[in-house]
Protein backbone atom coordinates (compact mmCIF):
# COMPACT_ATOMS: atom_id res chain seq x y z
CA UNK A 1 0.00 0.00 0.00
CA UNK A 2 3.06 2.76 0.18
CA UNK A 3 2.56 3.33 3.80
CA UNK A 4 6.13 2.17 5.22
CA UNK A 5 7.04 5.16 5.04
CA UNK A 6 4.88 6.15 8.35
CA UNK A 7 6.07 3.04 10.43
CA UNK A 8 9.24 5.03 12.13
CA UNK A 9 7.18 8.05 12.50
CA UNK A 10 4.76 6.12 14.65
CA UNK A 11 7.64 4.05 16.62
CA UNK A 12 9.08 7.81 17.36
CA UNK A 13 5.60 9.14 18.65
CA UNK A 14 5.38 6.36 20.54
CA UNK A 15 9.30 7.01 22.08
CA UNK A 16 7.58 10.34 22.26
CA UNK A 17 4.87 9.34 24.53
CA UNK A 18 7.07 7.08 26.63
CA UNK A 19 9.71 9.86 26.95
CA UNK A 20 8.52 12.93 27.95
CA UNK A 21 4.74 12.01 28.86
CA UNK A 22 5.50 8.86 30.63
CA UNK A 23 2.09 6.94 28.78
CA UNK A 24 2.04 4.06 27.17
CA UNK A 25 5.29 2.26 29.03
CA UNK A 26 3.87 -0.94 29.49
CA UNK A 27 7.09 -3.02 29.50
CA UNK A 28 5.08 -5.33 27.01
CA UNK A 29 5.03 -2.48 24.43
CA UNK A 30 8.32 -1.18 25.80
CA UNK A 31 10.17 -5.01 24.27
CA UNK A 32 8.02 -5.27 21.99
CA UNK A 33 8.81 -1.89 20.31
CA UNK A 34 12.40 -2.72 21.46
CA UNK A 35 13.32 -5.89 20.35
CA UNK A 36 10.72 -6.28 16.92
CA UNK A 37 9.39 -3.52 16.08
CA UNK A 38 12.30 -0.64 15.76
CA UNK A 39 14.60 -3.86 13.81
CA UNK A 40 11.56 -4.18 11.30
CA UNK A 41 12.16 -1.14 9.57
CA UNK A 42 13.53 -1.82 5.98
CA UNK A 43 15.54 1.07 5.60
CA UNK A 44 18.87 0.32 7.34
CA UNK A 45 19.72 3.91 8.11
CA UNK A 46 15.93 4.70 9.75
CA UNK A 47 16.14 1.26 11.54
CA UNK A 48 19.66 2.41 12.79
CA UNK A 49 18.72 6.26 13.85
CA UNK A 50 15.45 5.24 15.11
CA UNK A 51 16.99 2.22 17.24
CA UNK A 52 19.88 4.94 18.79
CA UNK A 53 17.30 7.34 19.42
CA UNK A 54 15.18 4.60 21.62
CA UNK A 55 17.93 3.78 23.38
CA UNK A 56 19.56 7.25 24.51
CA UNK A 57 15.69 7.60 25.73
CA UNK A 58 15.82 4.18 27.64
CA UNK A 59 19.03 5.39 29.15
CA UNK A 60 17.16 8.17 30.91
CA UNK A 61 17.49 11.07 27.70
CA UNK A 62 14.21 12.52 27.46
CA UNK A 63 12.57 12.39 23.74
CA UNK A 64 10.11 15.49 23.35
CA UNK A 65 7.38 16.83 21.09
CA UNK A 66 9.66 19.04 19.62
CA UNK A 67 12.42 16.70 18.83
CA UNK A 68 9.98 14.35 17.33
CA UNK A 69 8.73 16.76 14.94
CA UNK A 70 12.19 17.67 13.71
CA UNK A 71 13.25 14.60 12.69
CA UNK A 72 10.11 14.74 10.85
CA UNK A 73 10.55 17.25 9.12
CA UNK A 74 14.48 16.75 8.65
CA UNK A 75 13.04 13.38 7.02
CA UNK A 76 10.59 15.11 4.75
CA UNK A 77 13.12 17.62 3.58
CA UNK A 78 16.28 16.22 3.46
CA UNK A 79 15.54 12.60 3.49
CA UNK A 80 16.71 11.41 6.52
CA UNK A 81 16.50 11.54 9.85
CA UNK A 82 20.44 12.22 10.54
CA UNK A 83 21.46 15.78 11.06
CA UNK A 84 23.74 16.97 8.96
């Protein structure tokens, strides 16, 4: 359907919600996202940022609203998530 393209954006709101709003930290979700879901995306530098950027924020680094929306938008204009 052309939709992979959303999958890290959702696994980052999610990161987002854990992070800086403490919601949705059910250590189910918390492995699952962890372990499967982050190593499922198919783009290898995505699946790489997005699985450093879950772990600085499991390491106590808080991942906010703001931050989130960046790498959005760093995505949609430059296409990627790294800064340059």
């Amino acid at each position: 359907m052309g939709l992979e393209h959303l999958n890290a954006g959702f696994l980052l709101h999610v990161l987002n919600e854990q992070s800086e709003h403490e919601l949705l930290k059910s250590s189910l979700l918390r492995d699952s996202m962890d372990r499967w879901w982050a190593n499922c995306l198919r783009n290898q530098e995505e699946r790489e940022w997005v699985g450093l950027t879950i772990k600085r924020a499991r390491n106590g680094e808080i991942f906010t609203r703001e931050q989130y929306q960046a790498c959005l938008t760093r995505r949609k204009e430059m296409g990627s998530f790294t800064e340059p």
